[in-house]
C-alpha atoms as a PDB file:
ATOM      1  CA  UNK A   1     -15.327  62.171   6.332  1.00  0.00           C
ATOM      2  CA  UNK A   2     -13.798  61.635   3.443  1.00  0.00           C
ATOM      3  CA  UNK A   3     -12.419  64.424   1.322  1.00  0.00           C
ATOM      4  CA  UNK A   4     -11.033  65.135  -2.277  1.00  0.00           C
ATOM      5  CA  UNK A   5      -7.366  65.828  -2.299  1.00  0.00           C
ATOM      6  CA  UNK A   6      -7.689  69.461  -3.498  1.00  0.00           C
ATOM      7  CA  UNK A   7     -10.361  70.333  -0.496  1.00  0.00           C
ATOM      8  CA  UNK A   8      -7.559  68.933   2.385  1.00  0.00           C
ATOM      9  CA  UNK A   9      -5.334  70.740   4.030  1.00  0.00           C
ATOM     10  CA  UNK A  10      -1.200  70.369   3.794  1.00  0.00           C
ATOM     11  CA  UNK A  11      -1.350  68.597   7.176  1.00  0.00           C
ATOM     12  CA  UNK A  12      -3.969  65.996   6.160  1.00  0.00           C
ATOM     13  CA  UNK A  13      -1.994  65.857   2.519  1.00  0.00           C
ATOM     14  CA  UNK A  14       0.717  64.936   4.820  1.00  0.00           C
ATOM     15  CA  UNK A  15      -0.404  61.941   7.072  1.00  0.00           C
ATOM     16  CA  UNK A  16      -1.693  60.714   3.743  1.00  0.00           C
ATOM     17  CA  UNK A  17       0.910  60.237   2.182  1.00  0.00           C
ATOM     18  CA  UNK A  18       3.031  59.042   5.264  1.00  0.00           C
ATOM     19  CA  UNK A  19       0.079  56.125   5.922  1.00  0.00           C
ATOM     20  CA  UNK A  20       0.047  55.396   2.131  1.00  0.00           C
ATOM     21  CA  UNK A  21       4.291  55.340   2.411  1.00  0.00           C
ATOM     22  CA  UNK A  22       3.644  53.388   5.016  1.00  0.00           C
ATOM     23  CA  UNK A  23       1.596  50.955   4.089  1.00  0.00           C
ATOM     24  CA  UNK A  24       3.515  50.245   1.020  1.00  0.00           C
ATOM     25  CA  UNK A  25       6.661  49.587   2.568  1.00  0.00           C
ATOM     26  CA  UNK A  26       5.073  47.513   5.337  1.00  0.00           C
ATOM     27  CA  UNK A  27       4.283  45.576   2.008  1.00  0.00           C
ATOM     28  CA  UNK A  28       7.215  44.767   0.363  1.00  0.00           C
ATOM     29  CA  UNK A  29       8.585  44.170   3.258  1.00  0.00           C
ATOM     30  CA  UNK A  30       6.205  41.184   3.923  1.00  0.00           C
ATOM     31  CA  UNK A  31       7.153  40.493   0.435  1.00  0.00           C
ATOM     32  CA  UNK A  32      10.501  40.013   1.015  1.00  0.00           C
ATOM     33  CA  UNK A  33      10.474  38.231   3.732  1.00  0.00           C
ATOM     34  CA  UNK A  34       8.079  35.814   2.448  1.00  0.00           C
ATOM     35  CA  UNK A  35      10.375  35.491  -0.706  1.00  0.00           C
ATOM     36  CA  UNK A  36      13.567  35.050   1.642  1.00  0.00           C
ATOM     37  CA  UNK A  37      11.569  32.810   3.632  1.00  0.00           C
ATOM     38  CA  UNK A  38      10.289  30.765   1.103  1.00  0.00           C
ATOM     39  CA  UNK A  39      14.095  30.489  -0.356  1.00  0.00           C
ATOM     40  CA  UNK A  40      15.741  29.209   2.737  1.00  0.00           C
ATOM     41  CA  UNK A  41      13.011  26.535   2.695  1.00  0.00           C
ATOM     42  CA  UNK A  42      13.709  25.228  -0.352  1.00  0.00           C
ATOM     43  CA  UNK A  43      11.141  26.648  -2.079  1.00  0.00           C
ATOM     44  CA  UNK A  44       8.491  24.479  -0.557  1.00  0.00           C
ATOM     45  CA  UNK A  45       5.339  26.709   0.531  1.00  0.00           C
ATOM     46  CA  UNK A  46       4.033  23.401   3.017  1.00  0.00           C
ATOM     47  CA  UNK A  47       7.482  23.727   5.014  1.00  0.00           C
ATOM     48  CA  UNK A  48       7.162  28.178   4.958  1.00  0.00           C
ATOM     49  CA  UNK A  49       3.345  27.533   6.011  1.00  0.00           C
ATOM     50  CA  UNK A  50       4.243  25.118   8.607  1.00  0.00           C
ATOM     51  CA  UNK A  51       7.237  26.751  10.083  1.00  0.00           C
ATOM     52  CA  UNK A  52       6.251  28.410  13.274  1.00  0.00           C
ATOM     53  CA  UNK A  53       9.081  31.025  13.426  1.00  0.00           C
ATOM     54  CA  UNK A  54       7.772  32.278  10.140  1.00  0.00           C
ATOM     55  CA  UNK A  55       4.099  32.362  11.949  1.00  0.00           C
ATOM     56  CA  UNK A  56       5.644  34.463  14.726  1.00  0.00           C
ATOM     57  CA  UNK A  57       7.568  37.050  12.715  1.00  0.00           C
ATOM     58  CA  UNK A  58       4.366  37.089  10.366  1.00  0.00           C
ATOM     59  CA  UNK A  59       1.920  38.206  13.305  1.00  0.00           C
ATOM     60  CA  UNK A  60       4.772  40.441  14.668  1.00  0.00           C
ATOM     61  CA  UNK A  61       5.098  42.638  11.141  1.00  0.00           C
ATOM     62  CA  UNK A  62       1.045  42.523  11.144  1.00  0.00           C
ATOM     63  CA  UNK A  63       0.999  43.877  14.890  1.00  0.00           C
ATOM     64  CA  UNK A  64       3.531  46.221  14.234  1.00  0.00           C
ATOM     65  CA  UNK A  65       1.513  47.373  10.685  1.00  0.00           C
ATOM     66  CA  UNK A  66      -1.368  47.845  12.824  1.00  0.00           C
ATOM     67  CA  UNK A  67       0.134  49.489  15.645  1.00  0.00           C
ATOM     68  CA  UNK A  68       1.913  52.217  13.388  1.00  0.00           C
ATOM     69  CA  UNK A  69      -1.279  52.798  11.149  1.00  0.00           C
ATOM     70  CA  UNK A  70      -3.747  53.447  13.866  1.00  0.00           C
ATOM     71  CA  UNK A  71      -1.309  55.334  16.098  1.00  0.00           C
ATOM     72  CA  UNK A  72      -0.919  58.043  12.932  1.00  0.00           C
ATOM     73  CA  UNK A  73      -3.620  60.724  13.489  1.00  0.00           C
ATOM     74  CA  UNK A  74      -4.241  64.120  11.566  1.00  0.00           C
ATOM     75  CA  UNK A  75      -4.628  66.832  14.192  1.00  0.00           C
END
């Protein structure tokens, strides 16, 4: 299934490099909001682990990660 970059096609070449965009921004953007998060807590990881608005945006950016990845298909 998979395939070296020179044997795929511009449309695969494509959707791989939108998923691998993708993914990377869905990255730092967990990143920052972990960072910003952390910040407004006072630096103190316990209170950004126990903070359940953090939890919910968290699962949210995960879901939405998920949903955008596996809804991207090379036709």
């Amino acid at each position: 299934m998979k395939k070296k970059w020179t044997e795929k096609n511009q449309k695969e070449k494509k959707w791989f490099l939108i998923r691998l965009i993708g993914g990377i921004a869905f990255l730092v953007a967990g990143a920052i909001f972990g960072l910003v998060s952390l910040y407004m807590n006072g630096w103190s990881f316990t209170q950004f682990i126990t903070n359940p608005t953090t939890d919910l945006i968290l699962l949210c950016l995960v879901a939405f990660g998920v949903m955008f990845i596996t809804s991207l298909e090379v036709k």
